[in-house]
C-alpha atoms as a PDB file:
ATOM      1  CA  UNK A   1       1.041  18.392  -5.288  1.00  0.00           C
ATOM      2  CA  UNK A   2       0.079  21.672  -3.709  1.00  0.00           C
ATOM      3  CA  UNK A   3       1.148  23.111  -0.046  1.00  0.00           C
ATOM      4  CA  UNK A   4      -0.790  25.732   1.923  1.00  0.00           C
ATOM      5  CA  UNK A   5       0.741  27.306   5.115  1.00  0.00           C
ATOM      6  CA  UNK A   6      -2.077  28.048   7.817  1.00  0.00           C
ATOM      7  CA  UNK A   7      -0.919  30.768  10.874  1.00  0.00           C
ATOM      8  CA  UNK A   8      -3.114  29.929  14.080  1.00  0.00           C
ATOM      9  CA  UNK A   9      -2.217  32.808  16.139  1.00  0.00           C
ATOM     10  CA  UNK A  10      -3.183  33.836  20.319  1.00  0.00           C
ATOM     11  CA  UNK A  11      -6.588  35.079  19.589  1.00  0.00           C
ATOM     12  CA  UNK A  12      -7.653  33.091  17.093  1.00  0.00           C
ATOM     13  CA  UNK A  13     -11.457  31.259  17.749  1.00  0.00           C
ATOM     14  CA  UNK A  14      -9.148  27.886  17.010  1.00  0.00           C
ATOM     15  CA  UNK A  15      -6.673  28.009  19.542  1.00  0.00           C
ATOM     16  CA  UNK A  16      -6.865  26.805  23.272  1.00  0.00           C
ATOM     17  CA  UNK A  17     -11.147  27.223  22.374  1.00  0.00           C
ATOM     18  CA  UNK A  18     -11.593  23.290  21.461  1.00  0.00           C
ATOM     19  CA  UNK A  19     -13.413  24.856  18.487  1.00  0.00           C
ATOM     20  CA  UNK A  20     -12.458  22.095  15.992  1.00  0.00           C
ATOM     21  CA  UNK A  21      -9.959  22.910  13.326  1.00  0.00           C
ATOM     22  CA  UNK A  22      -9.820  20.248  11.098  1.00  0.00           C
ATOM     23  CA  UNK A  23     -12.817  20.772   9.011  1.00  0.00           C
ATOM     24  CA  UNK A  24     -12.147  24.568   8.783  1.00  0.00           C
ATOM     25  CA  UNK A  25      -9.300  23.455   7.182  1.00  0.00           C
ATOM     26  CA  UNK A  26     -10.656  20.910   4.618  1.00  0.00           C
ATOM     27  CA  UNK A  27     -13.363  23.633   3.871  1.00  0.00           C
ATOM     28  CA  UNK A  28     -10.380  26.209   2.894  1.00  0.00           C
ATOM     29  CA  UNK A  29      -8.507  23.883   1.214  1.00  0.00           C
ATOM     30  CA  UNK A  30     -11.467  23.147  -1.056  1.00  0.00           C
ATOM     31  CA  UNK A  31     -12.304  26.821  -2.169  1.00  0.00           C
ATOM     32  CA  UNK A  32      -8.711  26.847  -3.117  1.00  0.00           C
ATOM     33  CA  UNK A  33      -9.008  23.826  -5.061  1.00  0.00           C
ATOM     34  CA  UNK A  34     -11.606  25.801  -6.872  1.00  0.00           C
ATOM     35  CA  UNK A  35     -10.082  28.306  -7.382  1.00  0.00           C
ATOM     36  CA  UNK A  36      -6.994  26.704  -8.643  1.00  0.00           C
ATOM     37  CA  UNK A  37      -8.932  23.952 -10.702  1.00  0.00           C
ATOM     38  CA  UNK A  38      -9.727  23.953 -14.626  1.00  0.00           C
ATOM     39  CA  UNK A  39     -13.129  23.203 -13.826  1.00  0.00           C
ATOM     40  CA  UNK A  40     -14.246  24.452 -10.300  1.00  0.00           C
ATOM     41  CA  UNK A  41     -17.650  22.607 -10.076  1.00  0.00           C
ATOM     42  CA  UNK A  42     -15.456  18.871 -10.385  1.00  0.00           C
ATOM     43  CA  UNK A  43     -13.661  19.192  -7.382  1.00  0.00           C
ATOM     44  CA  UNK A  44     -16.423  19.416  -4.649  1.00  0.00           C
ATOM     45  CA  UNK A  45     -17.685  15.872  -6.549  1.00  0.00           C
ATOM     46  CA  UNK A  46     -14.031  14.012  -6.992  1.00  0.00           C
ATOM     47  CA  UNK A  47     -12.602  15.806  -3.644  1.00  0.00           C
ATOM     48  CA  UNK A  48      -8.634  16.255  -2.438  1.00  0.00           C
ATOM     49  CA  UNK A  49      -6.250  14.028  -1.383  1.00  0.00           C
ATOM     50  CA  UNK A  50      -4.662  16.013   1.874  1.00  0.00           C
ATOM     51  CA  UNK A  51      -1.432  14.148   3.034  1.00  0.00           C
ATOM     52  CA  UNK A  52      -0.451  15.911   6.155  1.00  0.00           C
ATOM     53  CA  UNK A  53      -2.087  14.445   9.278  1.00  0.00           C
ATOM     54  CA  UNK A  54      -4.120  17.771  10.735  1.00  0.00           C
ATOM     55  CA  UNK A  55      -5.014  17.386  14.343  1.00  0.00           C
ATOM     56  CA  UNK A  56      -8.723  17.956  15.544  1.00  0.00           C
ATOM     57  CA  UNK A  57      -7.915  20.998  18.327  1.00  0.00           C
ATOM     58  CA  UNK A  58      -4.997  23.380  18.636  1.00  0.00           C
ATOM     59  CA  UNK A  59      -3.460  23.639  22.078  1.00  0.00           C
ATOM     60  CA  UNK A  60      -1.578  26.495  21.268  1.00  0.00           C
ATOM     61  CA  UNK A  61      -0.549  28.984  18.142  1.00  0.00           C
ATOM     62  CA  UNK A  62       0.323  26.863  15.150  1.00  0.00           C
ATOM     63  CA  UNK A  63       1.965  26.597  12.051  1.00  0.00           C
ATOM     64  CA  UNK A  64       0.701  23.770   9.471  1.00  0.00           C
ATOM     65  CA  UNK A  65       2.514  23.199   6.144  1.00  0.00           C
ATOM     66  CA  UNK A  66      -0.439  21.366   4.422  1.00  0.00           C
ATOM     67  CA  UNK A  67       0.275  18.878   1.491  1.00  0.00           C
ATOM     68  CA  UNK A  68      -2.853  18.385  -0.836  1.00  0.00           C
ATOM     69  CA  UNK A  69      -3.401  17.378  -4.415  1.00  0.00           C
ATOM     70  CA  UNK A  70      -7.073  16.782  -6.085  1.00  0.00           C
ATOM     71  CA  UNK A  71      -8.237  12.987  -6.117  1.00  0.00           C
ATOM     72  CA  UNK A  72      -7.632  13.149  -9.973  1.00  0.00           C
ATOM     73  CA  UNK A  73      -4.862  15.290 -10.993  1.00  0.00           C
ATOM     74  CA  UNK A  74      -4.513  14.051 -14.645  1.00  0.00           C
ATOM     75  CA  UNK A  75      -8.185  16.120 -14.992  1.00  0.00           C
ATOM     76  CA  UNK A  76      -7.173  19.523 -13.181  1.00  0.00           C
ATOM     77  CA  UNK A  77      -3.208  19.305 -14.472  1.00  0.00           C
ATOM     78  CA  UNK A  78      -2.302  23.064 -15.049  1.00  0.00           C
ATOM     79  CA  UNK A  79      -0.214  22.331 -18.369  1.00  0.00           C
ATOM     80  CA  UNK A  80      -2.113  22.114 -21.498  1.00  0.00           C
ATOM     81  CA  UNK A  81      -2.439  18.943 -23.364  1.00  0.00           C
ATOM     82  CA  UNK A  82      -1.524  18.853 -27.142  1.00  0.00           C
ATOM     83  CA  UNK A  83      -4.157  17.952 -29.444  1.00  0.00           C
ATOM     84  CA  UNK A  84      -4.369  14.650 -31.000  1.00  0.00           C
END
């Protein structure tokens, strides 16, 4: 499982604007996953598993601790495998 922390601060186009956060937040969390991920090209096919709830708008400055893992972790595990 993987966490990312993601500051909404005053001034931000996300906060008080009802400029929709949620999918600005799936589409960062996936270029991480990339980035993070064995093979990059997988995990816009097999897609994340995000477990914290994120809310649509932000009424205010924010904070969110965001808990994600990809949808198969066995394939992007970061430990190498022994050979058999």
């Amino acid at each position: 499982m993987h966490t990312t922390i993601f500051r909404f601060e005053e001034g931000s186009p996300f906060v008080d604007a009802r400029r929709p956060v949620r999918n600005e937040i799936h589409d960062r969390l996936l270029w991480q996953a990339i980035r993070l991920a064995k093979s990059g090209k997988n995990v816009l096919k097999d897609g994340l598993i995000i477990y914290t709830p994120i809310p649509a708008y932000l009424q205010g400055p924010t904070t969110l601790e965001v808990y994600w893992d990809f949808e198969s972790p066995e394939e992007y595990d970061a430990l190498p495998r022994a050979a058999s």
